[in-house]
Protein backbone atom coordinates (compact mmCIF):
# COMPACT_ATOMS: atom_id res chain seq x y z
CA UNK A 1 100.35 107.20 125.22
CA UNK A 2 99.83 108.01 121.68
CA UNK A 3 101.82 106.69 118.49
CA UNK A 4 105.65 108.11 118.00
CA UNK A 5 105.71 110.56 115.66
CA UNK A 6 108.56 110.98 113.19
CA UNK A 7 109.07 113.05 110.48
CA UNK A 8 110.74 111.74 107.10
CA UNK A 9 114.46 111.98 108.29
CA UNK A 10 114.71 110.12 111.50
CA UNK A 11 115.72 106.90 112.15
CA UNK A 12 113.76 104.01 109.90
CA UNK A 13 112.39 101.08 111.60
CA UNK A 14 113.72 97.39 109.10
CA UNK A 15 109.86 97.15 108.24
CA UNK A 16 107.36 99.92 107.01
CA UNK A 17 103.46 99.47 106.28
CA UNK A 18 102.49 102.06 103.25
CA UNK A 19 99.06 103.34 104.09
CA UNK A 20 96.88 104.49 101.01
CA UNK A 21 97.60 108.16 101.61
CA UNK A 22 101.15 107.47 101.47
CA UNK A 23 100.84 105.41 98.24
CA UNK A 24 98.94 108.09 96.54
CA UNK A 25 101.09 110.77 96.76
CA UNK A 26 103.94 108.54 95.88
CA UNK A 27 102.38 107.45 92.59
CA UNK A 28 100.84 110.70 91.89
CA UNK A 29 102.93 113.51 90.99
CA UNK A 30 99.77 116.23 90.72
CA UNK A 31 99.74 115.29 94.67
CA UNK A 32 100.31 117.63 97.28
CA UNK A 33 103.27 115.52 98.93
CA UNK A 34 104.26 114.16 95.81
CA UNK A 35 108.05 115.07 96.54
CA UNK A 36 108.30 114.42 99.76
CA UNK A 37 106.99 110.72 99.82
CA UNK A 38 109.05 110.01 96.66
CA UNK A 39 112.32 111.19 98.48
CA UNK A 40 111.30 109.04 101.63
CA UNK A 41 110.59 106.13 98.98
CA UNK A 42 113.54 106.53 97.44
CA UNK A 43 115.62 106.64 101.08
CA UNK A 44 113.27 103.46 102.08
CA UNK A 45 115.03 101.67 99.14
CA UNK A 46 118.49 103.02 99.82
CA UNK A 47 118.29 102.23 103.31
CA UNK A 48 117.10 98.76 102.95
CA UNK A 49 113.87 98.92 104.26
CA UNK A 50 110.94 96.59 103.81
CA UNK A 51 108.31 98.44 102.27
CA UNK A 52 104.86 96.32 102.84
CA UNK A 53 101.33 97.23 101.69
CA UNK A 54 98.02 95.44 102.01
CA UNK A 55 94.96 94.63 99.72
CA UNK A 56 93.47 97.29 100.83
CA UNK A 57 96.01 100.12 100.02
CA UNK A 58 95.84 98.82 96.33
CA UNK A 59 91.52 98.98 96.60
CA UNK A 60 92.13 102.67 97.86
CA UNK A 61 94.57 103.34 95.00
CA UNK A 62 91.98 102.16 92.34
CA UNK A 63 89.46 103.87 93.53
CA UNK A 64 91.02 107.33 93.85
CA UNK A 65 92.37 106.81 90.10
CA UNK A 66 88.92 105.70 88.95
CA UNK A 67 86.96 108.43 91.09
CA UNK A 68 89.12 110.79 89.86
CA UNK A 69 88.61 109.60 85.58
CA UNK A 70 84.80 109.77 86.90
CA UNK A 71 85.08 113.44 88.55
CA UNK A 72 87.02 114.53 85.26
CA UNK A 73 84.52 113.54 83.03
CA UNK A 74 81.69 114.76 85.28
CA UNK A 75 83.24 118.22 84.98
CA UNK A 76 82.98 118.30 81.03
CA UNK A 77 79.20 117.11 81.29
CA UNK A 78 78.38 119.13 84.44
CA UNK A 79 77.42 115.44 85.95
CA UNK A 80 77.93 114.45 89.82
CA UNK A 81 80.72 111.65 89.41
CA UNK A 82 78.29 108.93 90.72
CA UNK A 83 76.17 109.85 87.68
CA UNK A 84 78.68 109.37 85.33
CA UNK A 85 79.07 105.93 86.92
CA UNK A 86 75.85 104.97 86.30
CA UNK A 87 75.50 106.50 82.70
CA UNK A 88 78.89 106.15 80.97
CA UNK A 89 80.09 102.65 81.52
CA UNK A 90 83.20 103.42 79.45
CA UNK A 91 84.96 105.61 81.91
CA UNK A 92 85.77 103.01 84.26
CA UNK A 93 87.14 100.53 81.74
CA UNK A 94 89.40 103.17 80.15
CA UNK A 95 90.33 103.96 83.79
CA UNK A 96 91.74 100.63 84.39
CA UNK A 97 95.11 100.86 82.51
CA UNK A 98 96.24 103.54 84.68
CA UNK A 99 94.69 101.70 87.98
CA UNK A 100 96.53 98.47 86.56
CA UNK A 101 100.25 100.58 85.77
CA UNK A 102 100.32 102.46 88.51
CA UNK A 103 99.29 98.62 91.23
CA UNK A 104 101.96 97.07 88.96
CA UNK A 105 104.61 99.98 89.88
CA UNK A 106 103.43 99.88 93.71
CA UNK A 107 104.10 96.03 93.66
CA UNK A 108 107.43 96.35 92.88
CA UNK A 109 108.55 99.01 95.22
CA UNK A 110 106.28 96.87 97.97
CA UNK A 111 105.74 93.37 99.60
CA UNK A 112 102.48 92.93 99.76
CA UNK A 113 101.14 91.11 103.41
CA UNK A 114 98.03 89.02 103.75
CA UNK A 115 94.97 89.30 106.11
CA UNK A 116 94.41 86.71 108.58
CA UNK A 117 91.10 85.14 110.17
CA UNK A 118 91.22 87.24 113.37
CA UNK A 119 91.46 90.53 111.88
CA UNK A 120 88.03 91.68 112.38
CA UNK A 121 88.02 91.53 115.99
CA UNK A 122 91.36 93.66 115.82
CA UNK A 123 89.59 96.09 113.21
CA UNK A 124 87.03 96.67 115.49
CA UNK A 125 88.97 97.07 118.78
CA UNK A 126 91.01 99.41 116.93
CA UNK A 127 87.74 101.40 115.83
CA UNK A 128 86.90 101.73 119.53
CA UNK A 129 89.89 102.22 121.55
CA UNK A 130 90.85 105.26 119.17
CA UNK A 131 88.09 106.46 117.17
CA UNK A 132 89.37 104.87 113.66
CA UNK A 133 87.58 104.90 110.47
CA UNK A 134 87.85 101.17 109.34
CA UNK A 135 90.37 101.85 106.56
CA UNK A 136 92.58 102.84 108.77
CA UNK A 137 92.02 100.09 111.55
CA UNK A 138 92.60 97.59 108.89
CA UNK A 139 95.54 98.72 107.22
CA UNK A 140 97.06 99.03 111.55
CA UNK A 141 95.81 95.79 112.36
CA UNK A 142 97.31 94.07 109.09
CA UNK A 143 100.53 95.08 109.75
CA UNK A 144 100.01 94.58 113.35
CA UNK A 145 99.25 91.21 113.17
CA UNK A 146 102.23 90.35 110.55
CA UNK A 147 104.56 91.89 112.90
CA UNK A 148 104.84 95.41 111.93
CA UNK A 149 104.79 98.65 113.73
CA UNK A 150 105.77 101.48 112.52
CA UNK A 151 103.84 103.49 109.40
CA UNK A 152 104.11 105.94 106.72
CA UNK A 153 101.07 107.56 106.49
CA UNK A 154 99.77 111.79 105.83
CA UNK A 155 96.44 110.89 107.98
CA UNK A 156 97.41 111.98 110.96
CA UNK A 157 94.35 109.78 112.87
CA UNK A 158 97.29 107.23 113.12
CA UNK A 159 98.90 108.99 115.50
CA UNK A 160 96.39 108.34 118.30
CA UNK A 161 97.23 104.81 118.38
CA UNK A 162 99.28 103.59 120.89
CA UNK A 163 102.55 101.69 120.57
CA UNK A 164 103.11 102.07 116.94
CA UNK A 165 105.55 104.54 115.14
CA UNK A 166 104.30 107.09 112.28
CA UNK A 167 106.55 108.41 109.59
CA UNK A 168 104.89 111.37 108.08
CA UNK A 169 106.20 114.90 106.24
CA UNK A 170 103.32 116.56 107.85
CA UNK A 171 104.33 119.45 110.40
C-alpha cells in the first residue's frame, strides 16, 4: 500500500509537515506552484492547521536561495556556480539577508519540530523500504517520530511510502 494521495482541496489532517519543495514554492513567487501552495497556506491557516517544518526544510531553503545568488552571478561571468563559490566570497554573504527574511517568514507561518536520537535508524529504513533519497527520509521520519503523518510536498517520491497522507497540487 502506498501513501494517500490528496490534492489541495480535500479534507486536512490537524497536523501538516512542510517538506522543502513545498516551502519553496510558498516563499518564492518566480516558482512554478507559487499560487497554488500559497492558497493551500493560506487555507492551512484558515482552517486551523498545524503547519510544522524541520531543520532541514530551512537548510534546503538556504541553499536553493544561495545556489540560486551563485547561479545568477555565474551567468554574468560565464562561471559554473561552484566556481563562483570558490572565487567570489561576497555572493554568499550578500545572499544571506534574503536566506535570513525569507527562514524568519517560514517561522512564523510554521512550528518548527526537533530530531530525536533514533532518527538515523528510521532514515535509513526509510531509504530501503522505498527507495528515498535521505532528504526526504528525514524530513518523513521527523515528523513520523513527533507524531505526524500526513505531508505537503510537490516530490511525488513521497507517495511510495506507506501509511502516510500526501497533500500535493500535482496532477
Amino acid at each position: 500500500m502506498a501513501a494517500e494521495k490528496r490534492n489541495f482541496h480535500e479534507a486536512l489532517e490537524p497536523v501538516v509537515s512542510w517538506d522543502a519543495t513545498f516551502a519553496i514554492a510558498r516563499l518564492t513567487n518566480t516558482e512554478r506552484y507559487h499560487p497554488e501552495c500559497l492558497a493551500f497556506e493560506k487555507r492551512l491557516q484558515v482552517e486551523s492547521v498545524l503547519s510544522v517544518v524541520n531543520e532541514l526544510v530551512h537548510n534546503e531553503l538556504a541553499f536553493f536561495i544561495v545556489k540560486a545568488a551563485l547561479a545568477k552571478e555565474g551567468r554574468v561571468t560565464g562561471e559554473h556556480w561552484l566556481d563562483v563559490k570558490r572565487n567570489r566570497l561576497d555572493v554568499i554573504p550578500a545572499a544571506m539577508l534574503e536566506v535570513e527574511a525569507k527562514q524568519i517568514a517560514l517561522d512564523r507561518m510554521t512550528l518548527k519540530i526537533p530530531f530525536s536520537e533514533t532518527l538515523t535508524a528510521h532514515v535509513r529504513q526509510l531509504m530501503r523500504d522505498y527507495s528515498l533519497l535521505p532528504t526526504d527520509a528525514y524530513h518523513i521520519a521527523i515528523a513520523l517520530e513527533a507524531g505526524i503523518n500526513a505531508f505537503v510536498s510537490l516530490d511525488e517520491d513521497f507517495l511510495r511510502v506507506n501509511g502516510i497522507i500526501v497533500y500535493t497540487c500535482i496532477p
